[in-house]
PDB file of N, CA and C in Angstrom:
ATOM      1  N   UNK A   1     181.453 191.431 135.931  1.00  0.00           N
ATOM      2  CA  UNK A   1     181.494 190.094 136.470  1.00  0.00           C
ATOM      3  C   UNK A   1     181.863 189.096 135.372  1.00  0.00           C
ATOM      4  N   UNK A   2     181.044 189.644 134.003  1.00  0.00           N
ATOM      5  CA  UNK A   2     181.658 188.379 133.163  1.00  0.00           C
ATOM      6  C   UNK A   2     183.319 188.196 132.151  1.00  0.00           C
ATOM      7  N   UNK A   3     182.829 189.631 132.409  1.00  0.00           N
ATOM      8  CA  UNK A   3     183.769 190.046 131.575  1.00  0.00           C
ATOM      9  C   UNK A   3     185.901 189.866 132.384  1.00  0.00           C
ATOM     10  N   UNK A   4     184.739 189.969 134.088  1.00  0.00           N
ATOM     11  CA  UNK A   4     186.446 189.474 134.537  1.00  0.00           C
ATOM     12  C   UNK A   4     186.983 188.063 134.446  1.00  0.00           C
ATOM     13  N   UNK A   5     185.658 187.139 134.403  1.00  0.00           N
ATOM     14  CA  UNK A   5     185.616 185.941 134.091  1.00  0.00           C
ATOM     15  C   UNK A   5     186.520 185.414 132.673  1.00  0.00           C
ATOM     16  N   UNK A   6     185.892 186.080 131.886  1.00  0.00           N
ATOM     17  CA  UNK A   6     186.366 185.940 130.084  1.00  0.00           C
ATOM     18  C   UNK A   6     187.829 186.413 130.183  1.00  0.00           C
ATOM     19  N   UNK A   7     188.231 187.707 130.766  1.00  0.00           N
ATOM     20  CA  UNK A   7     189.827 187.780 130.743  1.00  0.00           C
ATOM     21  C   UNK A   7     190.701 187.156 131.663  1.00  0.00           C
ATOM     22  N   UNK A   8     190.275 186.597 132.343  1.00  0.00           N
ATOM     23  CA  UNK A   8     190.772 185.043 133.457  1.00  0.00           C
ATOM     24  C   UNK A   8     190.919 184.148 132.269  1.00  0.00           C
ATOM     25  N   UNK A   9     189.879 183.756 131.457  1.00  0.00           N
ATOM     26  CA  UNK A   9     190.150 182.718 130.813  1.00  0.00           C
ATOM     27  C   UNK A   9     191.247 182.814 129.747  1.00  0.00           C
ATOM     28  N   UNK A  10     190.917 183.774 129.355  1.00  0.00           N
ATOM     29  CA  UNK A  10     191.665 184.445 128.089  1.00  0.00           C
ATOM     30  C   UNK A  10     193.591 184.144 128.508  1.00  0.00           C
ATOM     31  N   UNK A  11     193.487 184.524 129.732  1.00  0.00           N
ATOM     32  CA  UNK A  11     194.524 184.977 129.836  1.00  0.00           C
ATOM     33  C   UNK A  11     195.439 183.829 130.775  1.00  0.00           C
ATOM     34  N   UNK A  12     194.450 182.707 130.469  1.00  0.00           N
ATOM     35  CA  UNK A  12     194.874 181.293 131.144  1.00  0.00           C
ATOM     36  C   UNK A  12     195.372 180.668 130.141  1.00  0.00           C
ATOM     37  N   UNK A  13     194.301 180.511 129.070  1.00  0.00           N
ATOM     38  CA  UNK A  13     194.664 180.075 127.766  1.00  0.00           C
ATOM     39  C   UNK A  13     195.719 180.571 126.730  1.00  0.00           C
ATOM     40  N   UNK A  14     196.393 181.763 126.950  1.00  0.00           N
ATOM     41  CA  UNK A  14     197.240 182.323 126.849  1.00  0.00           C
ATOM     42  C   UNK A  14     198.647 182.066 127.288  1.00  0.00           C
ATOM     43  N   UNK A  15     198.569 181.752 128.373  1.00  0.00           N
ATOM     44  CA  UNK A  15     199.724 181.109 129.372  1.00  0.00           C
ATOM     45  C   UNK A  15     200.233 179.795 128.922  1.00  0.00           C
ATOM     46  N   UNK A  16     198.971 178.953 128.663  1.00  0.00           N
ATOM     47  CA  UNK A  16     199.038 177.677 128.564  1.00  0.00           C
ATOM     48  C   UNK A  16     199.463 177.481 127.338  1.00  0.00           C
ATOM     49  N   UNK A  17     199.365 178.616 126.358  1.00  0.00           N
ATOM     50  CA  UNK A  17     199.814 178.467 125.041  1.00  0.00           C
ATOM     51  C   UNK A  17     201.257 178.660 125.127  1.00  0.00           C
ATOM     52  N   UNK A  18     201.399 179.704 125.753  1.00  0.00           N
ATOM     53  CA  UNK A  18     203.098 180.121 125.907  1.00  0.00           C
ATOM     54  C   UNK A  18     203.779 179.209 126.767  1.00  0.00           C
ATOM     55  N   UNK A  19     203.366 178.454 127.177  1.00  0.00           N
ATOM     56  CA  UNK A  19     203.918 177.363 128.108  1.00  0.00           C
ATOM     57  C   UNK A  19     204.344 176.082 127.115  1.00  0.00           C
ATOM     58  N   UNK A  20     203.306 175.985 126.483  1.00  0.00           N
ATOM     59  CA  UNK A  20     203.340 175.390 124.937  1.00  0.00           C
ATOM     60  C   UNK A  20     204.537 175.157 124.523  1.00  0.00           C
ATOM     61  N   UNK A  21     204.594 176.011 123.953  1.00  0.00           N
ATOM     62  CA  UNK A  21     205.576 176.494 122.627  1.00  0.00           C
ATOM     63  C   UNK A  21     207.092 176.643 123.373  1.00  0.00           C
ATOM     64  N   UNK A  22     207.079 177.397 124.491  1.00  0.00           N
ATOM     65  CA  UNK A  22     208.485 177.313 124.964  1.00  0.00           C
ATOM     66  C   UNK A  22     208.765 175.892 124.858  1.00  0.00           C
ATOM     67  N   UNK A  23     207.749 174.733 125.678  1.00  0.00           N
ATOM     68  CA  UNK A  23     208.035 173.654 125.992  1.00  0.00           C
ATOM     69  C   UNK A  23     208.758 172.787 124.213  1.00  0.00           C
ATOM     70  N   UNK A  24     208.032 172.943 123.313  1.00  0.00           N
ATOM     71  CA  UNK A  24     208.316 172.650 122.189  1.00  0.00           C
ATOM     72  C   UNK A  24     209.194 172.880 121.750  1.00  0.00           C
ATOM     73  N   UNK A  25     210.013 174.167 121.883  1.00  0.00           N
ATOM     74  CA  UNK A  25     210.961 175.000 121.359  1.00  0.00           C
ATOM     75  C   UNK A  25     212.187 174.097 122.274  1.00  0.00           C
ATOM     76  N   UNK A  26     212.336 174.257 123.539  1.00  0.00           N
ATOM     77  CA  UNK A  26     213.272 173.139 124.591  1.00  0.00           C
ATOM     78  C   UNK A  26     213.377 172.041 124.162  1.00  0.00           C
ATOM     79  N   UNK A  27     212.408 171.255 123.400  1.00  0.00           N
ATOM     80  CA  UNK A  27     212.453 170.304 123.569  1.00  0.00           C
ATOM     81  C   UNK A  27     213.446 169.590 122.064  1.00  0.00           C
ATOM     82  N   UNK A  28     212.759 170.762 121.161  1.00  0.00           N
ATOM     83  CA  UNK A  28     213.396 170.420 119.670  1.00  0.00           C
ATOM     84  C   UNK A  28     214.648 170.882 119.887  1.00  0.00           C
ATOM     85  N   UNK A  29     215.157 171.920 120.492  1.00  0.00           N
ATOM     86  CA  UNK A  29     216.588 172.085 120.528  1.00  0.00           C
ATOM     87  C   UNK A  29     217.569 171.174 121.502  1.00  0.00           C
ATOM     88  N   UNK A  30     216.565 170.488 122.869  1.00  0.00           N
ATOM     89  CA  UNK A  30     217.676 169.295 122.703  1.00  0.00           C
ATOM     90  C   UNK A  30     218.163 168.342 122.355  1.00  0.00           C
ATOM     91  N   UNK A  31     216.643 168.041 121.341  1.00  0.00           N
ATOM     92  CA  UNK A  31     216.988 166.873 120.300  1.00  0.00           C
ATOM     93  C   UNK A  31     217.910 166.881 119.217  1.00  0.00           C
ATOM     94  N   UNK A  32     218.011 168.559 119.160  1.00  0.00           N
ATOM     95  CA  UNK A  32     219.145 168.746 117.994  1.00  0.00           C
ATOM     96  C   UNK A  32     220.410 168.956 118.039  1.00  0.00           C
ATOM     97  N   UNK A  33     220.709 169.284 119.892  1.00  0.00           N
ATOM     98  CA  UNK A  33     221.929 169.167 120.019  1.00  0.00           C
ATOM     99  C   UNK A  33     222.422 167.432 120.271  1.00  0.00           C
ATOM    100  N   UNK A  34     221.239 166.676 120.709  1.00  0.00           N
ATOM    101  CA  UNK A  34     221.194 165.516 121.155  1.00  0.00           C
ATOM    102  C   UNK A  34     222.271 164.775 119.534  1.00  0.00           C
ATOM    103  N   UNK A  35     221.584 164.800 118.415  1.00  0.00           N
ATOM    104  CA  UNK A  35     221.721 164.541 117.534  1.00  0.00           C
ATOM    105  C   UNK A  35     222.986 164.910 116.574  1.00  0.00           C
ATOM    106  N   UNK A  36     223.121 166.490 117.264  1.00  0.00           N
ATOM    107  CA  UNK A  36     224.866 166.669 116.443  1.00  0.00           C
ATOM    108  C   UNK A  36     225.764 166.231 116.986  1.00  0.00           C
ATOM    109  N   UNK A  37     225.550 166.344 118.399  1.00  0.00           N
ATOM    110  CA  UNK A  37     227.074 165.541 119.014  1.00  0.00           C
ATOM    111  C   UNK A  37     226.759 164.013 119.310  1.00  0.00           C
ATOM    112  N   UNK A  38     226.239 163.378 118.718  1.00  0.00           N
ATOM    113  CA  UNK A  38     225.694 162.150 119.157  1.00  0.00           C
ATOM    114  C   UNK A  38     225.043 161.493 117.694  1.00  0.00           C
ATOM    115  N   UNK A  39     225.715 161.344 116.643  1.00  0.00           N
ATOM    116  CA  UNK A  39     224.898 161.316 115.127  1.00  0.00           C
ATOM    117  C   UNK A  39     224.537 159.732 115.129  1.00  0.00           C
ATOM    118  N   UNK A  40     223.436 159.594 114.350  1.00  0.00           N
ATOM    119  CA  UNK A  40     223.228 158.204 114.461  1.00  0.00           C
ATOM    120  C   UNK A  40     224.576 157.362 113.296  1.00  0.00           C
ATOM    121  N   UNK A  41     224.911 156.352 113.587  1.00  0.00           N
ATOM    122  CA  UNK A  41     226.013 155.577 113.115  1.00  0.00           C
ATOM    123  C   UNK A  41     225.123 154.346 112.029  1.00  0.00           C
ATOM    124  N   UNK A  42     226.080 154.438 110.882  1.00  0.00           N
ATOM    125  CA  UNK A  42     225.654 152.953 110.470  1.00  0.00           C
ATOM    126  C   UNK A  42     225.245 152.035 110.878  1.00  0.00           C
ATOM    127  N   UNK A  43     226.063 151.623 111.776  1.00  0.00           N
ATOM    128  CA  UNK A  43     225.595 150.185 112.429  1.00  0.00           C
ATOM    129  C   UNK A  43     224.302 150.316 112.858  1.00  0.00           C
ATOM    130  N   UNK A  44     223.847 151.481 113.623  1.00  0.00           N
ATOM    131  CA  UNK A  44     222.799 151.764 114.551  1.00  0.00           C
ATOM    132  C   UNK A  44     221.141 151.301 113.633  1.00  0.00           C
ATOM    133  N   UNK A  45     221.183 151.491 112.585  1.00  0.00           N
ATOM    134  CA  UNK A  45     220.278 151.725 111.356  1.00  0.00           C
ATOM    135  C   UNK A  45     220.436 150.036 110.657  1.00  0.00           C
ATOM    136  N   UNK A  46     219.082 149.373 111.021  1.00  0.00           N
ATOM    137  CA  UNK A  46     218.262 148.328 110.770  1.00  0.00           C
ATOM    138  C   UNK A  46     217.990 148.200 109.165  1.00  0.00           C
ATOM    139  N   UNK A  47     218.591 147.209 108.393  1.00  0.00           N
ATOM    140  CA  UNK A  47     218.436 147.237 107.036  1.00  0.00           C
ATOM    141  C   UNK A  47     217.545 146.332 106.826  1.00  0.00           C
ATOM    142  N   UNK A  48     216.604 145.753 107.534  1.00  0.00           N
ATOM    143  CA  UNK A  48     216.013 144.327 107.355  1.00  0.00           C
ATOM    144  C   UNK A  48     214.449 144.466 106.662  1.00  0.00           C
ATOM    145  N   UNK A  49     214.618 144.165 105.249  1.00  0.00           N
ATOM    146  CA  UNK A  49     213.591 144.048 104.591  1.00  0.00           C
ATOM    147  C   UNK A  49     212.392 143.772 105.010  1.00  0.00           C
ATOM    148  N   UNK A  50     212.314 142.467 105.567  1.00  0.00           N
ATOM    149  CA  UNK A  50     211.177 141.347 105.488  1.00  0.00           C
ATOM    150  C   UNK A  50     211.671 140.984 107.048  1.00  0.00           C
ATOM    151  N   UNK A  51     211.360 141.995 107.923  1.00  0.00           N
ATOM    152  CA  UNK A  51     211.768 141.834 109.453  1.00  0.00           C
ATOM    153  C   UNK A  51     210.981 140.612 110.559  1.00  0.00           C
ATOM    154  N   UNK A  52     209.489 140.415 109.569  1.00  0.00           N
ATOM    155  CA  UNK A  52     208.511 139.709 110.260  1.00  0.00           C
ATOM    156  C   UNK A  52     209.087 137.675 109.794  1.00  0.00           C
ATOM    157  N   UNK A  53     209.965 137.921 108.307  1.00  0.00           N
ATOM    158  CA  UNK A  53     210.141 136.874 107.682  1.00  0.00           C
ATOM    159  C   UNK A  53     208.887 136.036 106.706  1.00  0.00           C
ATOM    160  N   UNK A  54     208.455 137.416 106.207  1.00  0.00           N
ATOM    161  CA  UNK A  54     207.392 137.103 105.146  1.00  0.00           C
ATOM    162  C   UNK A  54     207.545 137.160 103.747  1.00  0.00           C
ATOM    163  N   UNK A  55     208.877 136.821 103.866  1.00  0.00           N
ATOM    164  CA  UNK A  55     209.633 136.823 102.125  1.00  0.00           C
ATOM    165  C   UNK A  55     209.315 135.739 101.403  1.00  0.00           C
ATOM    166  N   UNK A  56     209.197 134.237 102.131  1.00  0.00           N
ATOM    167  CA  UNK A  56     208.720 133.159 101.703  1.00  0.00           C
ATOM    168  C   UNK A  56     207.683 132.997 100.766  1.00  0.00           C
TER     169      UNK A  56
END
């Protein structure tokens, strides 16, 4: 009884891990295709020191 309990869990937490990681794995590789065909540009990239205007 408990023991079918414990490999239910086991084997939930297991899932949920592998559900995980695929999800992670998808997600970093479309950021990286996102990023090669799509590179960030000069212009795009904020050079502003003192953005709040607390240089004074």
């Amino acid at each position: 009884m408990i023991s079918d309990k414990l490999a239910a869990g086991i084997a939930a937490v297991a899932a949920l891990l592998l559900v995980s990681i695929v999800l992670g794995f998808g997600i970093a590789a479309l950021l990286r295709l996102w990023h090669k065909y799509k590179p960030v540009k000069e212009t795009d990239v904020h050079d502003d020191k003192h953005p709040l205007g607390l240089d004074r």
